[in-house]
Protein backbone atom coordinates (compact mmCIF):
# COMPACT_ATOMS: atom_id res chain seq x y z
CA UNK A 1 10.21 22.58 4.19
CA UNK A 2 9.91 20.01 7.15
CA UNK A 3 10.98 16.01 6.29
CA UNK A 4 7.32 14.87 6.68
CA UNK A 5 5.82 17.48 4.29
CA UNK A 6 8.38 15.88 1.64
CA UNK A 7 7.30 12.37 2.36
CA UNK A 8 3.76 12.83 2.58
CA UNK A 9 2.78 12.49 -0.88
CA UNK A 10 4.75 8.98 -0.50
CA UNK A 11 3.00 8.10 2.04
CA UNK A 12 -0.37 9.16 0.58
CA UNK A 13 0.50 7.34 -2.77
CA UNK A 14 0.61 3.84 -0.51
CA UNK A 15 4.41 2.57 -2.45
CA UNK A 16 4.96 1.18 1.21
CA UNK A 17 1.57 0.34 2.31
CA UNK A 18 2.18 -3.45 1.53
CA UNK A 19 4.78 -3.11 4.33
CA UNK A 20 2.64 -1.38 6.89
CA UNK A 21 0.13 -4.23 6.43
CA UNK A 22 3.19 -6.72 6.74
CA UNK A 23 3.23 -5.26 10.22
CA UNK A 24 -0.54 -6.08 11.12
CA UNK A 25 -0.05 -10.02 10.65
CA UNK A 26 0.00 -11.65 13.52
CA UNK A 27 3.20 -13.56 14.65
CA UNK A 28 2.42 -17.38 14.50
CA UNK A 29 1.44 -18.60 18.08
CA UNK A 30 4.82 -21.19 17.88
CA UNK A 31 7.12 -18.52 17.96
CA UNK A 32 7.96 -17.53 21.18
CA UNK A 33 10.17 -14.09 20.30
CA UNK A 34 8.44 -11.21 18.74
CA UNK A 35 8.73 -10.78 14.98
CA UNK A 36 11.31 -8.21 14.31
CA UNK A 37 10.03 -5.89 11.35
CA UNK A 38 11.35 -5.97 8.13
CA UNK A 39 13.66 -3.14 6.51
CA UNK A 40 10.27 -1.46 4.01
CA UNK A 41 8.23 -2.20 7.22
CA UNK A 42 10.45 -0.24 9.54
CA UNK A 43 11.26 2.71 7.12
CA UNK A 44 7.09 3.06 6.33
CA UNK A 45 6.66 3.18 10.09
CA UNK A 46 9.27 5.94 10.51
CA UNK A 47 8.07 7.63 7.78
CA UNK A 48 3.94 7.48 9.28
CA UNK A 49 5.30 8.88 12.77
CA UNK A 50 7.10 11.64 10.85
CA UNK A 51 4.02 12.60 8.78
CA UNK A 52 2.32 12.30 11.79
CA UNK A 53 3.21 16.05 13.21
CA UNK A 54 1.31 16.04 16.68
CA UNK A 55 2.14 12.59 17.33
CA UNK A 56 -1.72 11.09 17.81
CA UNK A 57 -1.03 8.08 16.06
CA UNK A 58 -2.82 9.44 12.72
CA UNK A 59 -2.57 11.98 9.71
CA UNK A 60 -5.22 14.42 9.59
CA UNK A 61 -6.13 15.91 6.38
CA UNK A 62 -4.33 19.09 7.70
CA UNK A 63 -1.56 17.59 8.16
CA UNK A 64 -1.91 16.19 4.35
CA UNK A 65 -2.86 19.78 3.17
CA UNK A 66 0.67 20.64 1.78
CA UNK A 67 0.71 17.65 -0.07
CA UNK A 68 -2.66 18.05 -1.57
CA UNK A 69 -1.47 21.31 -3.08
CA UNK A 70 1.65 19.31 -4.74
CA UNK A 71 -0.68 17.01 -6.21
CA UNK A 72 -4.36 17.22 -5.53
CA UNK A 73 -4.98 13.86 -6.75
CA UNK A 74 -3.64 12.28 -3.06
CA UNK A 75 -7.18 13.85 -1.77
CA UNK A 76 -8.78 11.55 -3.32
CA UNK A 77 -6.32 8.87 -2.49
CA UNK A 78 -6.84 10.02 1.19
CA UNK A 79 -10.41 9.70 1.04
CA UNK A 80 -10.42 6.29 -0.92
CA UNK A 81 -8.36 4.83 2.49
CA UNK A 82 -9.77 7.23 5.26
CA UNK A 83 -12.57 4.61 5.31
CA UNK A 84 -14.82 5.52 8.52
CA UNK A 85 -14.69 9.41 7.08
CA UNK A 86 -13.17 10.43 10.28
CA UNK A 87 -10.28 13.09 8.13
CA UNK A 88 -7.79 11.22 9.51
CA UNK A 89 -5.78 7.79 8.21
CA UNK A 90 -4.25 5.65 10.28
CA UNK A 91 -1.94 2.76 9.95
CA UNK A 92 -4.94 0.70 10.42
CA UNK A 93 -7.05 2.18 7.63
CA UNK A 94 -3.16 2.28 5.54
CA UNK A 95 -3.02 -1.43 6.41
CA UNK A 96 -6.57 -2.38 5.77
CA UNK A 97 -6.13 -0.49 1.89
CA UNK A 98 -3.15 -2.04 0.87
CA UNK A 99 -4.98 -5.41 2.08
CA UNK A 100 -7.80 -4.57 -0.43
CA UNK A 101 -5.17 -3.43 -3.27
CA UNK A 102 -3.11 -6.95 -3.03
CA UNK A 103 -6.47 -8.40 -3.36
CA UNK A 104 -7.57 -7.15 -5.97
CA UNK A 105 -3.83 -7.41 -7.96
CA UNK A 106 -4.52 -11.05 -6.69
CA UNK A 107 -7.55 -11.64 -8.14
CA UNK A 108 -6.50 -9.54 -11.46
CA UNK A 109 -4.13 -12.09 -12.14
CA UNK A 110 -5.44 -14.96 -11.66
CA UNK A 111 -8.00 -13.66 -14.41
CA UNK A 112 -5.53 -13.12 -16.63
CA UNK A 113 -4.01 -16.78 -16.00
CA UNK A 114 -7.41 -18.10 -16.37
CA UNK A 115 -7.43 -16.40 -19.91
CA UNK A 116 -3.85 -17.70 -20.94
CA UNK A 117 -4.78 -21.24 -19.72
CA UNK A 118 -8.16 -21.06 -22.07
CA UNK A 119 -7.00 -19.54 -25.10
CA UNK A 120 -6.36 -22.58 -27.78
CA UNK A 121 -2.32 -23.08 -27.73
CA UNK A 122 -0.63 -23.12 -30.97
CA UNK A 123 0.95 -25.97 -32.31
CA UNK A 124 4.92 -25.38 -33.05
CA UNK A 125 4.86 -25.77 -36.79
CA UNK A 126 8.11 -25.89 -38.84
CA UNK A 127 9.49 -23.09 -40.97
CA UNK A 128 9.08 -24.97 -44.18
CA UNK A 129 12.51 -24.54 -46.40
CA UNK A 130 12.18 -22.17 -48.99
């Protein structure tokens, strides 16, 4: 079994998508030298162009086949991010899905500090002596 047929299911599963997006920001226009990319950000882009088997700057769902067999809840995953329906993700559409997952981890959390900083805080009462 091939490298990228191993890794696929990683890939699929988004662990590193949070790096690929890292990737998509835009250096800030005061720095003159290019961002180098980070070590997760590097290894996820390695890992994309092995996965990526004919080298067209995508995974097609046949390439994601194998996977699919090892756990055929990543089709679903793979749909949920192949967002123009296309059957095939790119590091764009990878990108643009962790985007939406930090969001919404964001936003999750600031609900549940807006719930902590509502509920009625107990007063520290002393143990009475017994």
């Amino acid at each position: 079994m091939t490298a990228h047929r191993l890794i696929l299911p990683l890939l699929l599963a988004l662990p590193l998508a949070p790096a690929l997006a890292q990737s998509a920001a835009p250096a800030p226009a005061a720095t003159t030298a290019a961002r180098a990319p980070g070590k997760n950000e590097q290894q996820a882009l390695k890992w994309f162009s092995m996965l990526d088997a004919n080298g067209d700057g995508r995974i097609s769902r046949e390439e994601a086949k194998v996977a699919f067999r090892l756990k055929p809840s990543l089709a679903e995953v793979f749909d949920a991010t192949d967002r123009d329906r296309d059957g095939y993700l790119t590091q764009a559409e990878i990108r643009a899905s962790a985007d939406r997952r930090r969001a919404e981890r964001a936003e999750r959390r600031q609900k549940e500090r807006d719930i902590a900083a509502a509920a009625p805080r107990k007063a520290a009462q002393p143990v009475s002596a017994r």
